[in-house]
PDB file of N, CA and C in Angstrom:
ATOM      1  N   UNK A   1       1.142  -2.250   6.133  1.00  0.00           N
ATOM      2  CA  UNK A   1       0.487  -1.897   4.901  1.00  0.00           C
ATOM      3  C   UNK A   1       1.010  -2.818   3.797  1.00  0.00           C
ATOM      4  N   UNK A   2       0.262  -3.112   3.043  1.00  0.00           N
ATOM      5  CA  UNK A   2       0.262  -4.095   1.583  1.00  0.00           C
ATOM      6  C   UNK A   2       1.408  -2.959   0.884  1.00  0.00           C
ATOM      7  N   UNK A   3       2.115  -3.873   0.432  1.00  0.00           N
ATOM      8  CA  UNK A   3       3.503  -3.738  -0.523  1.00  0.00           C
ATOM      9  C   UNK A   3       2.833  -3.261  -1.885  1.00  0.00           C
ATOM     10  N   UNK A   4       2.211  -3.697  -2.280  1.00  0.00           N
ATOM     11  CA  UNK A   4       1.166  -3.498  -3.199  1.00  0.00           C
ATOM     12  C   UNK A   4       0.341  -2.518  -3.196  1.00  0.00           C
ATOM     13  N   UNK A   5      -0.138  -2.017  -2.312  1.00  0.00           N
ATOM     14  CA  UNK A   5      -1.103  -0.767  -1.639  1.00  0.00           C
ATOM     15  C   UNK A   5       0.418   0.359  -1.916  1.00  0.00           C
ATOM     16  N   UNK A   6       1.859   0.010  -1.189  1.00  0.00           N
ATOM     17  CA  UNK A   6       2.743   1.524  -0.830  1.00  0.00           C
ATOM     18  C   UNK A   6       2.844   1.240  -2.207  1.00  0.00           C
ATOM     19  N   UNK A   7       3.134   0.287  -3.285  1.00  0.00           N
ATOM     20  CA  UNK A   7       3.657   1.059  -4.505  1.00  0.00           C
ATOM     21  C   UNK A   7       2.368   1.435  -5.513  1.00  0.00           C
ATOM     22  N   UNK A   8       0.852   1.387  -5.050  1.00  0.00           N
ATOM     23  CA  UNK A   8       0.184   2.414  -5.452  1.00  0.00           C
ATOM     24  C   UNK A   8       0.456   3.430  -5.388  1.00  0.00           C
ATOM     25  N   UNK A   9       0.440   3.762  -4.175  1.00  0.00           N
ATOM     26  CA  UNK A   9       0.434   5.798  -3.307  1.00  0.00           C
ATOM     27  C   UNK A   9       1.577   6.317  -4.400  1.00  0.00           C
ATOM     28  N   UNK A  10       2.613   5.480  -4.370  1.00  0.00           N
ATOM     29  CA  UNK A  10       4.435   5.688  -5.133  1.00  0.00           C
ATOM     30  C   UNK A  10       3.491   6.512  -6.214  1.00  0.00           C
ATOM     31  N   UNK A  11       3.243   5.347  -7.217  1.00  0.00           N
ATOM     32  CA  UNK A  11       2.687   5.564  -8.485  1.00  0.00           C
ATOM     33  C   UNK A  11       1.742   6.812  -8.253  1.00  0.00           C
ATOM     34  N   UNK A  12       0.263   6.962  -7.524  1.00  0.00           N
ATOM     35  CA  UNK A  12       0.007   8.395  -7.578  1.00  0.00           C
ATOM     36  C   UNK A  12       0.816   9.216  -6.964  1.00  0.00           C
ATOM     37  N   UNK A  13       1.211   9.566  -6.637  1.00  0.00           N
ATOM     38  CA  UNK A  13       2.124  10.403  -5.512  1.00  0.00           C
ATOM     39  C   UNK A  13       3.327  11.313  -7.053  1.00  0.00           C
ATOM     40  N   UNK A  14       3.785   9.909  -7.779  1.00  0.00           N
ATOM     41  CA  UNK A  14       4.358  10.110  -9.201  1.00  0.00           C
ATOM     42  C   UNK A  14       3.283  11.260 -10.378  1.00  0.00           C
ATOM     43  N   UNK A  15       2.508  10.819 -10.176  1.00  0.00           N
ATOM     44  CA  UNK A  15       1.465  10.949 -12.000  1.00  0.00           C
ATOM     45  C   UNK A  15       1.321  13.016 -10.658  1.00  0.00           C
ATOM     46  N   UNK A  16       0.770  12.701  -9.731  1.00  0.00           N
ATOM     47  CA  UNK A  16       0.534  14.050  -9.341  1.00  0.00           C
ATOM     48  C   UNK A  16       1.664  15.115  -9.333  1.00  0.00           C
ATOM     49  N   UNK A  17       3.067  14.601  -9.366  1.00  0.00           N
ATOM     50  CA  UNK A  17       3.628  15.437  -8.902  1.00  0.00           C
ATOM     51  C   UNK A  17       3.496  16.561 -11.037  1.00  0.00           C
ATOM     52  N   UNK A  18       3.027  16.036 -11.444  1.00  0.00           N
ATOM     53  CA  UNK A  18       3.287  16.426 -13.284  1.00  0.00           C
ATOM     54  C   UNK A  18       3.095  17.878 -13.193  1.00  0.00           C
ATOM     55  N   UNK A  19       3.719  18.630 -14.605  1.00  0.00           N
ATOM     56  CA  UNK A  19       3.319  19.470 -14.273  1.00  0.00           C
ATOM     57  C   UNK A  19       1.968  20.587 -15.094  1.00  0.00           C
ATOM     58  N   UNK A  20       0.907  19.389 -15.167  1.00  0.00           N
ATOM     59  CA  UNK A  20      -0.569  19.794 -15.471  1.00  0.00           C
ATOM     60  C   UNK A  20      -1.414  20.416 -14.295  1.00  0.00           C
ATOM     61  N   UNK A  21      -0.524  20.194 -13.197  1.00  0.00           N
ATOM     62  CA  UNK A  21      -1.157  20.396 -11.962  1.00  0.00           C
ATOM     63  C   UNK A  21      -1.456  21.976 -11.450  1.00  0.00           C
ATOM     64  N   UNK A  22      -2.563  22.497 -11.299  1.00  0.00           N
ATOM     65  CA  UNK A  22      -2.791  23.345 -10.813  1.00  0.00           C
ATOM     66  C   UNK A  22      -2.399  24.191  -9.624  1.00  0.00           C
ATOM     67  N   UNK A  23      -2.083  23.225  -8.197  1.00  0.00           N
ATOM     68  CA  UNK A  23      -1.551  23.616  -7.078  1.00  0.00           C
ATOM     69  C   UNK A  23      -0.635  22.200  -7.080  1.00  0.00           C
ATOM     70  N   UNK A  24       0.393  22.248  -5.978  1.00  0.00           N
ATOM     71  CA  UNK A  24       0.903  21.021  -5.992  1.00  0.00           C
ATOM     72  C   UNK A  24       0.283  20.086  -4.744  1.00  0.00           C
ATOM     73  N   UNK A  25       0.696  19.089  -5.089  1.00  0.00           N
ATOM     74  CA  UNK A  25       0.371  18.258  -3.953  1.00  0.00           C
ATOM     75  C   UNK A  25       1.807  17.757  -2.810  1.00  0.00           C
ATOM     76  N   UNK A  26       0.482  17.119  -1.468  1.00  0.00           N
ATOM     77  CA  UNK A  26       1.002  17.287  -0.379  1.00  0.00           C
ATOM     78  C   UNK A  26       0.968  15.800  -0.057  1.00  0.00           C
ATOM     79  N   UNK A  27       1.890  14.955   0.102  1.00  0.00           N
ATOM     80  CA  UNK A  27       1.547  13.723  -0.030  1.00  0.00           C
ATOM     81  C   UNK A  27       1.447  13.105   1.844  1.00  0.00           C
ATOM     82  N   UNK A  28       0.609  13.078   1.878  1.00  0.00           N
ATOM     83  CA  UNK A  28      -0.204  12.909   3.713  1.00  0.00           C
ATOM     84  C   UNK A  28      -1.747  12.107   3.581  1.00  0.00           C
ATOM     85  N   UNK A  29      -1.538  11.375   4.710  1.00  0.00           N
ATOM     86  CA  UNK A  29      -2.609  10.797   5.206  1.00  0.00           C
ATOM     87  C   UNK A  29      -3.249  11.493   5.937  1.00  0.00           C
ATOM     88  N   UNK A  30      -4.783  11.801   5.419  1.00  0.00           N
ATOM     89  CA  UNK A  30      -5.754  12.439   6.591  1.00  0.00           C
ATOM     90  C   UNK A  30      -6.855  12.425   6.602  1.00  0.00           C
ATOM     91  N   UNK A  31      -7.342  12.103   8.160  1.00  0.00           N
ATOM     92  CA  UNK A  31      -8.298  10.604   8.088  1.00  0.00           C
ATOM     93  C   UNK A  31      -9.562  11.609   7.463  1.00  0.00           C
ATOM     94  N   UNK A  32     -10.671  11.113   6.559  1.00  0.00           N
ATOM     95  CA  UNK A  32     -11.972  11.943   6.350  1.00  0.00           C
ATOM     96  C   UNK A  32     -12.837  11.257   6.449  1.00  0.00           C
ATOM     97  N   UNK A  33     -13.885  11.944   6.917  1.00  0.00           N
ATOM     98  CA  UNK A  33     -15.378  10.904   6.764  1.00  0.00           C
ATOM     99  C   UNK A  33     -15.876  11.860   5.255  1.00  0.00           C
ATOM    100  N   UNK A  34     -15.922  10.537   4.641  1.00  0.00           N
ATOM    101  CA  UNK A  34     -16.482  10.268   3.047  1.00  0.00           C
ATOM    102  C   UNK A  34     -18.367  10.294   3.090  1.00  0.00           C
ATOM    103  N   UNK A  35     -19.009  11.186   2.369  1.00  0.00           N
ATOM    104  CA  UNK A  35     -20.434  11.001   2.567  1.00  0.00           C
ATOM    105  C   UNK A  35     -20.710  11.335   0.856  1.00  0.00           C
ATOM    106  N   UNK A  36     -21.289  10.291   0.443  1.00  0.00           N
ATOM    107  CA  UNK A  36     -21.834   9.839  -0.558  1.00  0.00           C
ATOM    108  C   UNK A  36     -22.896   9.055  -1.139  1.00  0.00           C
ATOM    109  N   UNK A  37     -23.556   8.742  -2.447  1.00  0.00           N
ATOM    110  CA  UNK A  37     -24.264   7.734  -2.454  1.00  0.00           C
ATOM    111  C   UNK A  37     -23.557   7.007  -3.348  1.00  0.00           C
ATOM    112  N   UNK A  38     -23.614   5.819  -2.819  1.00  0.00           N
ATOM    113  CA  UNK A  38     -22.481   5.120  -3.871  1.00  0.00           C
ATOM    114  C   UNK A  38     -22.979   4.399  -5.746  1.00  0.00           C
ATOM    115  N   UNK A  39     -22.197   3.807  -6.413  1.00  0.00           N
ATOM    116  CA  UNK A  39     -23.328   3.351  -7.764  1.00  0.00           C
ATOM    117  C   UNK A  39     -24.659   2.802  -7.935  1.00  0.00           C
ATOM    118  N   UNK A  40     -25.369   2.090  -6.350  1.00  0.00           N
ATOM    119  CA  UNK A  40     -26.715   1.464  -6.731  1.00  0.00           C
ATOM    120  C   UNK A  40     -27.111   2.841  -6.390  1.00  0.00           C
ATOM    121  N   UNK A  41     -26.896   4.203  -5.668  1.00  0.00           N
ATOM    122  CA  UNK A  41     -27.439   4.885  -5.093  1.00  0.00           C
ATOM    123  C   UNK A  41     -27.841   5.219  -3.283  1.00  0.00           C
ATOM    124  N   UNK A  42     -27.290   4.187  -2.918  1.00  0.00           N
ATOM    125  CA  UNK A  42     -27.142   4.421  -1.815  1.00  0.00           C
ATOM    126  C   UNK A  42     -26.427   4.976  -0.663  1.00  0.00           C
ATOM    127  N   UNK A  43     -27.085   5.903   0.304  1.00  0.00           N
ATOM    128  CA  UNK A  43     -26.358   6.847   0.148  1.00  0.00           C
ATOM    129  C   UNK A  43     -25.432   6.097   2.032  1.00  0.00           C
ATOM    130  N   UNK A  44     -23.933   6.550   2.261  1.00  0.00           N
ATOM    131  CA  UNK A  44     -23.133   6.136   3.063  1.00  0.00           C
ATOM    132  C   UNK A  44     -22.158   6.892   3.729  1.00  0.00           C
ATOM    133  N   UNK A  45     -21.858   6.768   4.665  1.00  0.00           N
ATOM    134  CA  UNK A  45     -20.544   7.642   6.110  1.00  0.00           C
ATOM    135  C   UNK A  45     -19.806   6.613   5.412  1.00  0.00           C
ATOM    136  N   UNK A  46     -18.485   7.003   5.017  1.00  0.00           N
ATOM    137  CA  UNK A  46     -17.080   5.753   5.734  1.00  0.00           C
ATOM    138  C   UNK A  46     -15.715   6.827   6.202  1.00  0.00           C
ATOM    139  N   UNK A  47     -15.351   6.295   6.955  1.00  0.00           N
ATOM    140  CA  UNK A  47     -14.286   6.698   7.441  1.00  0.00           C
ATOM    141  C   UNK A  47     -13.140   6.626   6.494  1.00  0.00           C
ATOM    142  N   UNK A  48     -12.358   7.654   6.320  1.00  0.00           N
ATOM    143  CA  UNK A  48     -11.633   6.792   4.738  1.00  0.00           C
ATOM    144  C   UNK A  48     -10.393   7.858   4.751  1.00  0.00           C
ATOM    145  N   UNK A  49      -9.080   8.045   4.321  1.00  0.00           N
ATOM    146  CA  UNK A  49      -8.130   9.117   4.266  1.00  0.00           C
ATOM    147  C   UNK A  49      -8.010   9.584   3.163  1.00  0.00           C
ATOM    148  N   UNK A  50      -6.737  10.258   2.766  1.00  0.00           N
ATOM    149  CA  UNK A  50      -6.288  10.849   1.614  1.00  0.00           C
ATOM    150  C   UNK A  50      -5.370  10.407   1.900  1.00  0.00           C
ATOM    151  N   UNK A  51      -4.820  10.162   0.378  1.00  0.00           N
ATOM    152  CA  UNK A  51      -2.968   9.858   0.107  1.00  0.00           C
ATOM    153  C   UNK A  51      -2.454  10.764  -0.465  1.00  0.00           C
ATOM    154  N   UNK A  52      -3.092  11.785  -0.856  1.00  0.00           N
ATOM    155  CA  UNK A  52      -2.560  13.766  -0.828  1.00  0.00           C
ATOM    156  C   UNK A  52      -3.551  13.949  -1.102  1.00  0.00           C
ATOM    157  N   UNK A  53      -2.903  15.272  -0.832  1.00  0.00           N
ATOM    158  CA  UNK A  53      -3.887  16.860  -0.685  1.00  0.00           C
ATOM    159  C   UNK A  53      -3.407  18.266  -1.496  1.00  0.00           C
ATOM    160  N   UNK A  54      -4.263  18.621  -1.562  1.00  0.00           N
ATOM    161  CA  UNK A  54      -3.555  20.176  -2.781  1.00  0.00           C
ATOM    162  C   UNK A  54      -4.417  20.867  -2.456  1.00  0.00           C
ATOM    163  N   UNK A  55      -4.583  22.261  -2.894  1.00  0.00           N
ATOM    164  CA  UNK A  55      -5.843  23.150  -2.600  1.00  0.00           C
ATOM    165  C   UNK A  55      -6.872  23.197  -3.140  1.00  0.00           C
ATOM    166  N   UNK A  56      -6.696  22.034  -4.645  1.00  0.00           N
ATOM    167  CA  UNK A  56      -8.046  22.227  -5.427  1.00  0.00           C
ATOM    168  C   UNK A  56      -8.246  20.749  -5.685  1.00  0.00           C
ATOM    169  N   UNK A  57      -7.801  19.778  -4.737  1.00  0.00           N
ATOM    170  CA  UNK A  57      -8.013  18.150  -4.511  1.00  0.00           C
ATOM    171  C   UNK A  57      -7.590  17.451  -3.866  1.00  0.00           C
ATOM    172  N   UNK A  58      -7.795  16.122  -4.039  1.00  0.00           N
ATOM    173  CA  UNK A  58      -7.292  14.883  -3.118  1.00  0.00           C
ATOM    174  C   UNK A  58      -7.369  14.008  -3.752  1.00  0.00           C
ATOM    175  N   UNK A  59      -6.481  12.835  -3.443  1.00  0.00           N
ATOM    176  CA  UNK A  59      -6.196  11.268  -3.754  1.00  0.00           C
ATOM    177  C   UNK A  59      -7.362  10.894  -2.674  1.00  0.00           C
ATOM    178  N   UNK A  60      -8.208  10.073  -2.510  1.00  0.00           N
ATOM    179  CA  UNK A  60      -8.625   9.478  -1.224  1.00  0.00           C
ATOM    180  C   UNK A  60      -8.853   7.498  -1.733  1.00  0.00           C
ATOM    181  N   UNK A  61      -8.842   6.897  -0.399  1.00  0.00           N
ATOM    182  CA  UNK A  61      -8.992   5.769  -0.880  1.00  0.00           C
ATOM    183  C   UNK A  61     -10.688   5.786  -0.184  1.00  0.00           C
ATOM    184  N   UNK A  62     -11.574   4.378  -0.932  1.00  0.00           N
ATOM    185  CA  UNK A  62     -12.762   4.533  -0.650  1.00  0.00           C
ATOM    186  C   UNK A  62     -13.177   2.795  -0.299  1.00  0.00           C
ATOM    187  N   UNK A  63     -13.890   2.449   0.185  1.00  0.00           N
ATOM    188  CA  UNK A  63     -14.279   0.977  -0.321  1.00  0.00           C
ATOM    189  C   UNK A  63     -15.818   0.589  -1.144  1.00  0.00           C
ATOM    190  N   UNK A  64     -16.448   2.015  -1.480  1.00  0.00           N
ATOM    191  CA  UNK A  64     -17.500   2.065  -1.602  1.00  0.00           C
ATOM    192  C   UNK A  64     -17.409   2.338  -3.318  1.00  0.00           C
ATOM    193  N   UNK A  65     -18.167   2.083  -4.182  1.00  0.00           N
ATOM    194  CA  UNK A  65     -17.659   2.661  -5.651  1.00  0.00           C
ATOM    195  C   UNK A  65     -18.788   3.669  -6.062  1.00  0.00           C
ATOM    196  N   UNK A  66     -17.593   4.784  -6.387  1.00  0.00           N
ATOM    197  CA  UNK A  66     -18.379   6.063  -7.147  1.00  0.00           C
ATOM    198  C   UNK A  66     -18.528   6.255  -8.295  1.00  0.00           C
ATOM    199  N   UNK A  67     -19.407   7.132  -8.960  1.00  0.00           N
ATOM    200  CA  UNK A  67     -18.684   7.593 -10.345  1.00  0.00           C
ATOM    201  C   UNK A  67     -18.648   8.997 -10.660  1.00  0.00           C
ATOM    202  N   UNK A  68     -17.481   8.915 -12.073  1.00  0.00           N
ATOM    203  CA  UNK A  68     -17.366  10.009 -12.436  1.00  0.00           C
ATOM    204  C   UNK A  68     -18.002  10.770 -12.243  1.00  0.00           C
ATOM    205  N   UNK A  69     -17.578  12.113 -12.091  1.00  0.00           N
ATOM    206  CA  UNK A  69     -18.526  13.348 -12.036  1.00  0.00           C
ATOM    207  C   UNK A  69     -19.386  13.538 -10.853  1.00  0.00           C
ATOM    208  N   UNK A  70     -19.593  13.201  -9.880  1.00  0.00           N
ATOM    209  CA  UNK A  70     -20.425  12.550  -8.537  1.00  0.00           C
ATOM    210  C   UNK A  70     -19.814  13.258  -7.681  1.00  0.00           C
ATOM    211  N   UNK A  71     -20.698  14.131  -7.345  1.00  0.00           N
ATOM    212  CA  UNK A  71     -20.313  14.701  -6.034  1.00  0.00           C
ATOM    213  C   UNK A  71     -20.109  14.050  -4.877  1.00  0.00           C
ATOM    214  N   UNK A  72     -19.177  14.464  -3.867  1.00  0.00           N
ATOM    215  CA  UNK A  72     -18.851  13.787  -2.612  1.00  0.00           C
ATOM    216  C   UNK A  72     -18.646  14.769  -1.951  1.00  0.00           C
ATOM    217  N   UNK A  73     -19.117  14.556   0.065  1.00  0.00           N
ATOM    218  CA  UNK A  73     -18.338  15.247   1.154  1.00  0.00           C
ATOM    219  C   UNK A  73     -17.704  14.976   1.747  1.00  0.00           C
ATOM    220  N   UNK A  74     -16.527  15.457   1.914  1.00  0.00           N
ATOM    221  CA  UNK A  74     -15.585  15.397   3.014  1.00  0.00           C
ATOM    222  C   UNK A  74     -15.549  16.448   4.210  1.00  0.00           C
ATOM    223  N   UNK A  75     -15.748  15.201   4.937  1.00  0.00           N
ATOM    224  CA  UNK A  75     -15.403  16.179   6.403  1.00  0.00           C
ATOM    225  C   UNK A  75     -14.225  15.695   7.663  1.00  0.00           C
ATOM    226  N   UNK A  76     -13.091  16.388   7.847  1.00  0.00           N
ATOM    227  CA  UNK A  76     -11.949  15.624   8.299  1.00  0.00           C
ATOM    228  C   UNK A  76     -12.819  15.784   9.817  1.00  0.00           C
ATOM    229  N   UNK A  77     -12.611  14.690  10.722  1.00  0.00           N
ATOM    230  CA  UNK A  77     -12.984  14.735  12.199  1.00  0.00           C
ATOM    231  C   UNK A  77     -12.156  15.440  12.839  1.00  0.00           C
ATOM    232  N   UNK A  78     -12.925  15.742  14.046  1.00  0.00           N
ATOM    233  CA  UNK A  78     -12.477  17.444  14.324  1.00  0.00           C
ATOM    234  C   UNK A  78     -12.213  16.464  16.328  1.00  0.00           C
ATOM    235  N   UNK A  79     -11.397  16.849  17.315  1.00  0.00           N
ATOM    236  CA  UNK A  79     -11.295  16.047  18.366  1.00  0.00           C
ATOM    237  C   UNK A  79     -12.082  16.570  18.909  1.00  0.00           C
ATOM    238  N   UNK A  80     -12.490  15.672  20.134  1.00  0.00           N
ATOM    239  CA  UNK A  80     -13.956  15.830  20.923  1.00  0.00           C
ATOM    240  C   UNK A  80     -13.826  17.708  21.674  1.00  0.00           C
ATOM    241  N   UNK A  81     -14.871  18.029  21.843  1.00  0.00           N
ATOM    242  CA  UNK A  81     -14.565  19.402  22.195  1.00  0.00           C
ATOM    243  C   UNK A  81     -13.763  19.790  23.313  1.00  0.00           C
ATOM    244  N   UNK A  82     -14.269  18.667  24.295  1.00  0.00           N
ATOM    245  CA  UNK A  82     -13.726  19.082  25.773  1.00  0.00           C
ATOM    246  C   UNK A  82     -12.266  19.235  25.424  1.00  0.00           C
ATOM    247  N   UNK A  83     -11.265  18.448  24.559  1.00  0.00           N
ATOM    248  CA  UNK A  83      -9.819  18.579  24.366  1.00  0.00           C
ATOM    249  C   UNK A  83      -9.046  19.707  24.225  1.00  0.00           C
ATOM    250  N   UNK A  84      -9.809  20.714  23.314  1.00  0.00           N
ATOM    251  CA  UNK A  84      -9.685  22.454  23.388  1.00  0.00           C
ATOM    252  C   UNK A  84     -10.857  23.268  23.199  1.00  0.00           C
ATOM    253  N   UNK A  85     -10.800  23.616  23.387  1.00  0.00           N
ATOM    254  CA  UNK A  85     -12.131  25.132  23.075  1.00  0.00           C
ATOM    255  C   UNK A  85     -11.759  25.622  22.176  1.00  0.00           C
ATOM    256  N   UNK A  86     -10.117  25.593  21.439  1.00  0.00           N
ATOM    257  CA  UNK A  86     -10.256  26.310  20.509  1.00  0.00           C
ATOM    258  C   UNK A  86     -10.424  25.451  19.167  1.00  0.00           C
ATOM    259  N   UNK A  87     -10.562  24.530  19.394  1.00  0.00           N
ATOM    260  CA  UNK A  87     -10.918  23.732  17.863  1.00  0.00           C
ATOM    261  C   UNK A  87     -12.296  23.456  18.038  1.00  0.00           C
ATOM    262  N   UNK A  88     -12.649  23.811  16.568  1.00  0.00           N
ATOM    263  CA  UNK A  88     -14.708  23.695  16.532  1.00  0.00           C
ATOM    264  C   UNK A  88     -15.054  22.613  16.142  1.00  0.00           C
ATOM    265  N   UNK A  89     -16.519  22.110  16.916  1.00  0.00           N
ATOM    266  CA  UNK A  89     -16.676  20.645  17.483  1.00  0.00           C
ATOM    267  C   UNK A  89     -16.920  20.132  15.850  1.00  0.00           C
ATOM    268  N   UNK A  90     -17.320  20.622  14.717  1.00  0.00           N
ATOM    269  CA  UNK A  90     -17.104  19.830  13.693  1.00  0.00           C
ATOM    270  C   UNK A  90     -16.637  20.531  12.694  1.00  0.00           C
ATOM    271  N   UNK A  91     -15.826  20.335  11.355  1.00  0.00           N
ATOM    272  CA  UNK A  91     -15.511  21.373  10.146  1.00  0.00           C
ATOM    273  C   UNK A  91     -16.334  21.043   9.294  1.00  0.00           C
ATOM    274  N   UNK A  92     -16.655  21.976   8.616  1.00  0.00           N
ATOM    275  CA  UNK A  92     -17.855  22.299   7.329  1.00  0.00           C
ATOM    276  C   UNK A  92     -17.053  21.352   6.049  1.00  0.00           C
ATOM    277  N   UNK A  93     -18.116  20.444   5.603  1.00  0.00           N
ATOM    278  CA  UNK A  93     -17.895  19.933   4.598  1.00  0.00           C
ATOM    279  C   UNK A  93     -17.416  20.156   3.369  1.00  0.00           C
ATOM    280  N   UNK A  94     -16.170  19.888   3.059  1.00  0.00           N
ATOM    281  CA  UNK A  94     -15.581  20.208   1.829  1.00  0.00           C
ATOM    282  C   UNK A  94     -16.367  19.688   0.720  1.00  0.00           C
ATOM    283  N   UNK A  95     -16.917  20.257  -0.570  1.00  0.00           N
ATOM    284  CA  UNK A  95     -17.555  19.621  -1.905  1.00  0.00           C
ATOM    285  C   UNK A  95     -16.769  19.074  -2.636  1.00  0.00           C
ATOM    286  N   UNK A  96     -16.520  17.928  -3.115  1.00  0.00           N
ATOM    287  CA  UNK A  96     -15.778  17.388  -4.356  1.00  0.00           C
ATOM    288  C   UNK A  96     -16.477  16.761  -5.623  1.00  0.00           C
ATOM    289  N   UNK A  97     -16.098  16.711  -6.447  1.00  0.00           N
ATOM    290  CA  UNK A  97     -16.949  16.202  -7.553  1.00  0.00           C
ATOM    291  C   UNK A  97     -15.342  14.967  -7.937  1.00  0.00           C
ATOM    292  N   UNK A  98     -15.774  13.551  -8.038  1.00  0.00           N
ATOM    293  CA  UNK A  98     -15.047  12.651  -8.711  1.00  0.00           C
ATOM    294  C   UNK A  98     -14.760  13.087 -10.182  1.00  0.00           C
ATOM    295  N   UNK A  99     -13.219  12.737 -10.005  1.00  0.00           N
ATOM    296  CA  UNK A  99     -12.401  12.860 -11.192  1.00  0.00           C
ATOM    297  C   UNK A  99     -12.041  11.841 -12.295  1.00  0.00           C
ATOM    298  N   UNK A 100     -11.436  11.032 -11.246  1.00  0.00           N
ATOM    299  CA  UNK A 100     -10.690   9.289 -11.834  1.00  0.00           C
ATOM    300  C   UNK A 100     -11.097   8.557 -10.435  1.00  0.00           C
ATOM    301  N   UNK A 101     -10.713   7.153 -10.773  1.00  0.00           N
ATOM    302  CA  UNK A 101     -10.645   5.918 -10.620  1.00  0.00           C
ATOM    303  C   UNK A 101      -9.639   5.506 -10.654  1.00  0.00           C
ATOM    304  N   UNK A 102      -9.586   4.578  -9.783  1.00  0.00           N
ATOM    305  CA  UNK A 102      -8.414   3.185 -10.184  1.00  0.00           C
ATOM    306  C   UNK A 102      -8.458   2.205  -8.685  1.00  0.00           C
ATOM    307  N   UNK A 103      -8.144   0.998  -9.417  1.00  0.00           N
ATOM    308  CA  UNK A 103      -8.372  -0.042  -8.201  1.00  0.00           C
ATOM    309  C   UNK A 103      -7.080  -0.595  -7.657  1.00  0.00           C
ATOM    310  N   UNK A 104      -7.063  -1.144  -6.660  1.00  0.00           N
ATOM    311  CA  UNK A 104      -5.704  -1.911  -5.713  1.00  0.00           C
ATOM    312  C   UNK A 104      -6.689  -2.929  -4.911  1.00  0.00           C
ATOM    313  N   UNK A 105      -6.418  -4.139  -5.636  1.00  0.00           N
ATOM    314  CA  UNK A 105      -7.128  -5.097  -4.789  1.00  0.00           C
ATOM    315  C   UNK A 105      -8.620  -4.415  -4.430  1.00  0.00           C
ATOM    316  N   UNK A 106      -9.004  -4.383  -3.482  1.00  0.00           N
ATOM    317  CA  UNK A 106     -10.059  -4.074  -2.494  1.00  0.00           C
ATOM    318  C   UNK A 106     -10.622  -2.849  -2.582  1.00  0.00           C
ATOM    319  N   UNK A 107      -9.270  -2.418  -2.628  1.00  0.00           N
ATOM    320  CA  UNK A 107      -9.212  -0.124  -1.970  1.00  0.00           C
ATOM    321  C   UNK A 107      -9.545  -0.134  -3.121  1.00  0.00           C
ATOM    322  N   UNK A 108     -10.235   0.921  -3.491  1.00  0.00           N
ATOM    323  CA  UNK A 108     -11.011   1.787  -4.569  1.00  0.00           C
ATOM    324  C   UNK A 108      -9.851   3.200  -4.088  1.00  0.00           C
ATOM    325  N   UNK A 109      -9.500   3.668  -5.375  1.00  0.00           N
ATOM    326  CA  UNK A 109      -8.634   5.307  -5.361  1.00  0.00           C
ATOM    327  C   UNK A 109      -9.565   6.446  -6.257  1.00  0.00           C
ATOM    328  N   UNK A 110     -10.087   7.100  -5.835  1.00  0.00           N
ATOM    329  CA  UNK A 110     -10.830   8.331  -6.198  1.00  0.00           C
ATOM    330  C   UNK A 110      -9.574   9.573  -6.417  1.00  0.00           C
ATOM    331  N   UNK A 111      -9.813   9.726  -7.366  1.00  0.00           N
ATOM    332  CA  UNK A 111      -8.947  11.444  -7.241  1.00  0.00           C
ATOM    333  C   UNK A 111     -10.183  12.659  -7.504  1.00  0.00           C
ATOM    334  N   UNK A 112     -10.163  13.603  -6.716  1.00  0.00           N
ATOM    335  CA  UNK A 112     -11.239  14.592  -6.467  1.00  0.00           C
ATOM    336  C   UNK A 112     -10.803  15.732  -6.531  1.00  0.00           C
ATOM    337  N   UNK A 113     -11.446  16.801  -7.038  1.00  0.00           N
ATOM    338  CA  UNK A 113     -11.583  17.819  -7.496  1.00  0.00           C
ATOM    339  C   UNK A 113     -12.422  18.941  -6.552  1.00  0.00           C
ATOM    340  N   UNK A 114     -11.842  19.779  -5.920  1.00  0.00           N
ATOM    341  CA  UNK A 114     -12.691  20.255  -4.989  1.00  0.00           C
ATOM    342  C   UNK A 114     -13.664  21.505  -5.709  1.00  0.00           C
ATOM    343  N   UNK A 115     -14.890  21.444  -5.271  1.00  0.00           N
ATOM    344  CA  UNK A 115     -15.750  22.666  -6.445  1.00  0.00           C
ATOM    345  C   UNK A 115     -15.276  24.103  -5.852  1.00  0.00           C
ATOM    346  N   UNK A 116     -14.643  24.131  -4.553  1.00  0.00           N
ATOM    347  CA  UNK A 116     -13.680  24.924  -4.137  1.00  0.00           C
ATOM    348  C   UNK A 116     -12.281  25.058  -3.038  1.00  0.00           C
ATOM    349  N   UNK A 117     -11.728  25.596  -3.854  1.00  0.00           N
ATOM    350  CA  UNK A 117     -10.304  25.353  -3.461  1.00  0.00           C
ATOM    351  C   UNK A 117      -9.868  25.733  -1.924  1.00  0.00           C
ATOM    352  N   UNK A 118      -9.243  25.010  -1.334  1.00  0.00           N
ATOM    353  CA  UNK A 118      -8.972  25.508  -0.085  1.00  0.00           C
ATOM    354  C   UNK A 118      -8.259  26.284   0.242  1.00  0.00           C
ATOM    355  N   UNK A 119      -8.272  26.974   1.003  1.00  0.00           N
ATOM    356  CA  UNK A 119      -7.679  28.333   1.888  1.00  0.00           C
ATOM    357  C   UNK A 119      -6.454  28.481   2.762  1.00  0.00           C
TER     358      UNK A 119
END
C-alpha cells in the first residue's frame, strides 16, 4: 500500500476518532460492492472497502466521483452459498447518503452517513 494512501486512513482514522461523533468508529477494511450513479449520472457496481465503520457510517474509498448528499448502496459480499447454509446468499443493501469528500492521488474518500443505523 502507498505510504501516502496509510497516512490518509492515519489522518481519517484521527478527525473520526473526535468527539462530535455519534457512535464511534471501527477502523477495518471491508470489502463492499458500491452501487451508485456517479457525477455524469451514470449509474455503476465497484468493488470498493471501508477504512471504518460505526453504526451510523463509513469511510469508504471509491474510484468513481460522487456528490454531496447522493445516495449510495452498499452491499458487503456474502461467500458463495455452498460454503455454509448458514450465511444468506446475499445481505440487503445498506442506504447511505454522501457526506464529505477528499482525494489521495487516484482513490476518491467518501465519508457516509447511513439513513439507518446498524444493528
Amino acid at each position: 500500500m502507498d505510504i501516502r494512501l496509510d497516512q490518509k486512513i492515519s489522518e481519517v482514522a484521527q478527525m473520526d476518532s473526535s468527539s462530535t461523533r455519534r457512535s464511534p468508529r471501527i477502523r477495518i477494511q471491508v470489502p463492499v460492492f458500491v452501487r451508485a450513479a456517479d457525477a455524469a449520472g451514470t449509474e455503476f457496481i465497484e468493488l470498493s472497502k471501508t477504512l471504518n465503520i460505526s453504526a451510523t457510517g463509513a469511510c469508504i474509498a471509491c474510484s468513481h466521483l460522487l456528490r454531496l448528499d447522493q445516495s449510495v448502496q452498499l452491499t458487503i459480499p456474502a461467500p458463495s452459498p455452498a460454503s455454509s447454509s448458514l450465511v444468506p446468499s446475499e445481505t440487503p443493501p445498506i442506504v447511505a447518503k454522501v457526506r464529505r469528500q477528499d482525494m489521495m492521488g487516484d482513490l476518491r474518500l467518501f465519508g457516509l452517513e447511513f439513513l439507518r443505523p446498524l444493528e
